[in-house]
C-alpha atoms as a PDB file:
ATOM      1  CA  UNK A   1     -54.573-109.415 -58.750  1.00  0.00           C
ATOM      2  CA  UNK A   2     -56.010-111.268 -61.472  1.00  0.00           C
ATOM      3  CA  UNK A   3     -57.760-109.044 -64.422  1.00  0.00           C
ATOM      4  CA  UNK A   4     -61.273-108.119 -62.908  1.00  0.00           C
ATOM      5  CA  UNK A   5     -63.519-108.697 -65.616  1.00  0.00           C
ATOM      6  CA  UNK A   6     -67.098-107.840 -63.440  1.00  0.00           C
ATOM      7  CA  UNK A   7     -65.587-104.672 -61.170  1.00  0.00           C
ATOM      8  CA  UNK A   8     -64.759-101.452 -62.572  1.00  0.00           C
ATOM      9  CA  UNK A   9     -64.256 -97.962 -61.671  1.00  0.00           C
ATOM     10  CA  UNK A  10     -65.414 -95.191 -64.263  1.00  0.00           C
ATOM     11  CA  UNK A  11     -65.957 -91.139 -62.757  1.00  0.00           C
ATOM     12  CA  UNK A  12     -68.581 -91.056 -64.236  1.00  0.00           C
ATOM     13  CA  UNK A  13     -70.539 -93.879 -61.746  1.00  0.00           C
ATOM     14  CA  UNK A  14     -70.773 -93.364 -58.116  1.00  0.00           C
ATOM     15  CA  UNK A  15     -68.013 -91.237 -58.079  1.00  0.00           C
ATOM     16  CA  UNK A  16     -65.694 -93.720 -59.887  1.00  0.00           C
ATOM     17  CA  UNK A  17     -66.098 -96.312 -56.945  1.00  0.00           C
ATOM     18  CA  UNK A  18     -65.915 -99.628 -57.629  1.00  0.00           C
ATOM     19  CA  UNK A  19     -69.233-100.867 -58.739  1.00  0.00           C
ATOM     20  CA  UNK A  20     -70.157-104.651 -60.151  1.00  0.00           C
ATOM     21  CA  UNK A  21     -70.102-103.733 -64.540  1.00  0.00           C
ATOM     22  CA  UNK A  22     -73.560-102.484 -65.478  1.00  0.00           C
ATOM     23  CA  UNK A  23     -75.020-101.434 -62.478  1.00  0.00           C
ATOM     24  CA  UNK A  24     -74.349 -98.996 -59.532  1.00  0.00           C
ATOM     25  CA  UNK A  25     -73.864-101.513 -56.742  1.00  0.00           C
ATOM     26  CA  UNK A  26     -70.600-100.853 -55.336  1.00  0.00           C
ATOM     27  CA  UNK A  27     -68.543-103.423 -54.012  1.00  0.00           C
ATOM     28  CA  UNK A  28     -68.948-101.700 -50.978  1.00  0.00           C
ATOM     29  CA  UNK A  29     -72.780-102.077 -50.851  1.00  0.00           C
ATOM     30  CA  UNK A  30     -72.080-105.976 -50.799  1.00  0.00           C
ATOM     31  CA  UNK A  31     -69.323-105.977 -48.915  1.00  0.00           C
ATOM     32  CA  UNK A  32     -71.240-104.421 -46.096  1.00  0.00           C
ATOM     33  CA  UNK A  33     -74.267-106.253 -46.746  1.00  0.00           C
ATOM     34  CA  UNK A  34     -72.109-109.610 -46.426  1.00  0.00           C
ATOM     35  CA  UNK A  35     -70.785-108.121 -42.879  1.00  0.00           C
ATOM     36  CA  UNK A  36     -74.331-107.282 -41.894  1.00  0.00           C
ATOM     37  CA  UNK A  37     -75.367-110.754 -41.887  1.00  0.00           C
ATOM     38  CA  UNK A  38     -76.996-110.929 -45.861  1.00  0.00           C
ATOM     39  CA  UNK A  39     -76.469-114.569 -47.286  1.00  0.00           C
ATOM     40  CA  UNK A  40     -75.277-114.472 -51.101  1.00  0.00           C
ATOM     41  CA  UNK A  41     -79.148-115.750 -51.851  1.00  0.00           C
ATOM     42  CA  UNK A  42     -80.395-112.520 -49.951  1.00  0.00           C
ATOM     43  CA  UNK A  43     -78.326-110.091 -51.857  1.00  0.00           C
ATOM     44  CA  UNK A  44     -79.327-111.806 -54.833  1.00  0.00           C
ATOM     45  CA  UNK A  45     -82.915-111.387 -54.322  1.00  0.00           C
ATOM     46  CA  UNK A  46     -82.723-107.563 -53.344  1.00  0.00           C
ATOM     47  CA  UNK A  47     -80.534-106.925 -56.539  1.00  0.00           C
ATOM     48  CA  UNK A  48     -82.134-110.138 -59.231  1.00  0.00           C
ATOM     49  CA  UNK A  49     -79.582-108.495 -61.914  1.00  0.00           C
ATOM     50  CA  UNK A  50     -76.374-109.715 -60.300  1.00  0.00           C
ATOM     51  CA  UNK A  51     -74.709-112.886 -60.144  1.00  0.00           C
ATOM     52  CA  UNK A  52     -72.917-115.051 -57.780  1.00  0.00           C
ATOM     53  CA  UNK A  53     -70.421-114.189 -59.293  1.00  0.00           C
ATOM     54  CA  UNK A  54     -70.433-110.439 -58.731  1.00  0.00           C
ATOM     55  CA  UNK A  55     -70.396-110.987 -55.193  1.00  0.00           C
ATOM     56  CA  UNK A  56     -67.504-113.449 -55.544  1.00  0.00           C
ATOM     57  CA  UNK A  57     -65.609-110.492 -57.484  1.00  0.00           C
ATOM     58  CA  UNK A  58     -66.367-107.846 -55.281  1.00  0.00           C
ATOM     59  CA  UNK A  59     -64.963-109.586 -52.257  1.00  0.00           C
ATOM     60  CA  UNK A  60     -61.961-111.020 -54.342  1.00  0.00           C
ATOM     61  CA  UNK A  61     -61.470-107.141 -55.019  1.00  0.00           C
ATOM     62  CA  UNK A  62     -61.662-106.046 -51.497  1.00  0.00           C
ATOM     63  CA  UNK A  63     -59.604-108.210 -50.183  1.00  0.00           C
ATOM     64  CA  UNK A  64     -57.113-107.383 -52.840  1.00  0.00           C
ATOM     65  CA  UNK A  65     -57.805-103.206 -51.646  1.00  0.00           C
ATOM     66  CA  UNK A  66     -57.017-104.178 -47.960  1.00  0.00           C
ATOM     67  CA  UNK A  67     -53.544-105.883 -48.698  1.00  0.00           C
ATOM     68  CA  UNK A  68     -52.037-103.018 -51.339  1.00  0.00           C
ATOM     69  CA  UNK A  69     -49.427-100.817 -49.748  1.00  0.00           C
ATOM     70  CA  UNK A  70     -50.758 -97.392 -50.026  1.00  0.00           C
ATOM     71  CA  UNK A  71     -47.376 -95.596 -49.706  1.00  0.00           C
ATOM     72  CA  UNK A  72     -47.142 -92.051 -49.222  1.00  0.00           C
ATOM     73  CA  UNK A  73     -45.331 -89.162 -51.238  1.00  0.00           C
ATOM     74  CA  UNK A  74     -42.643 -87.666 -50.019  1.00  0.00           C
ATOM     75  CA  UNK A  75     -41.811 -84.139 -51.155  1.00  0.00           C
ATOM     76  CA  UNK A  76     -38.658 -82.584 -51.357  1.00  0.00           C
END
């Protein structure tokens, strides 16, 4: 994954989900706004202090999420 320079993840925000830098949208706010039919343009209007770009981020980062290997821990 390339270095994510409009996603981050702080405790302190939302609970230290990933949100677009600056804001408390989440990337799964947009994520499930983009499944529910919202065009980039609509999203943009509802939330005028993102950027295409955010959007374009926050799906880049999802679809990085869905493809890591969460691997359990084995105890001994």
């Amino acid at each position: 994954m390339k270095q994510l320079k409009r996603i981050v993840l702080d405790p302190d925000i939302m609970g230290g989900k990933p949100c677009i830098k600056g804001s408390r949208v989440t990337v799964g706010m947009i994520i499930g706004l983009l499944a529910s039919g919202y065009s980039y343009e609509d999203i943009l209007k509802m939330y005028p202090y993102l950027f295409e770009e955010d959007i374009q981020e926050a799906l880049a980062y999802a679809a990085w999420r869905t493809e890591e290997l969460d691997a359990p821990l084995v105890t001994v």
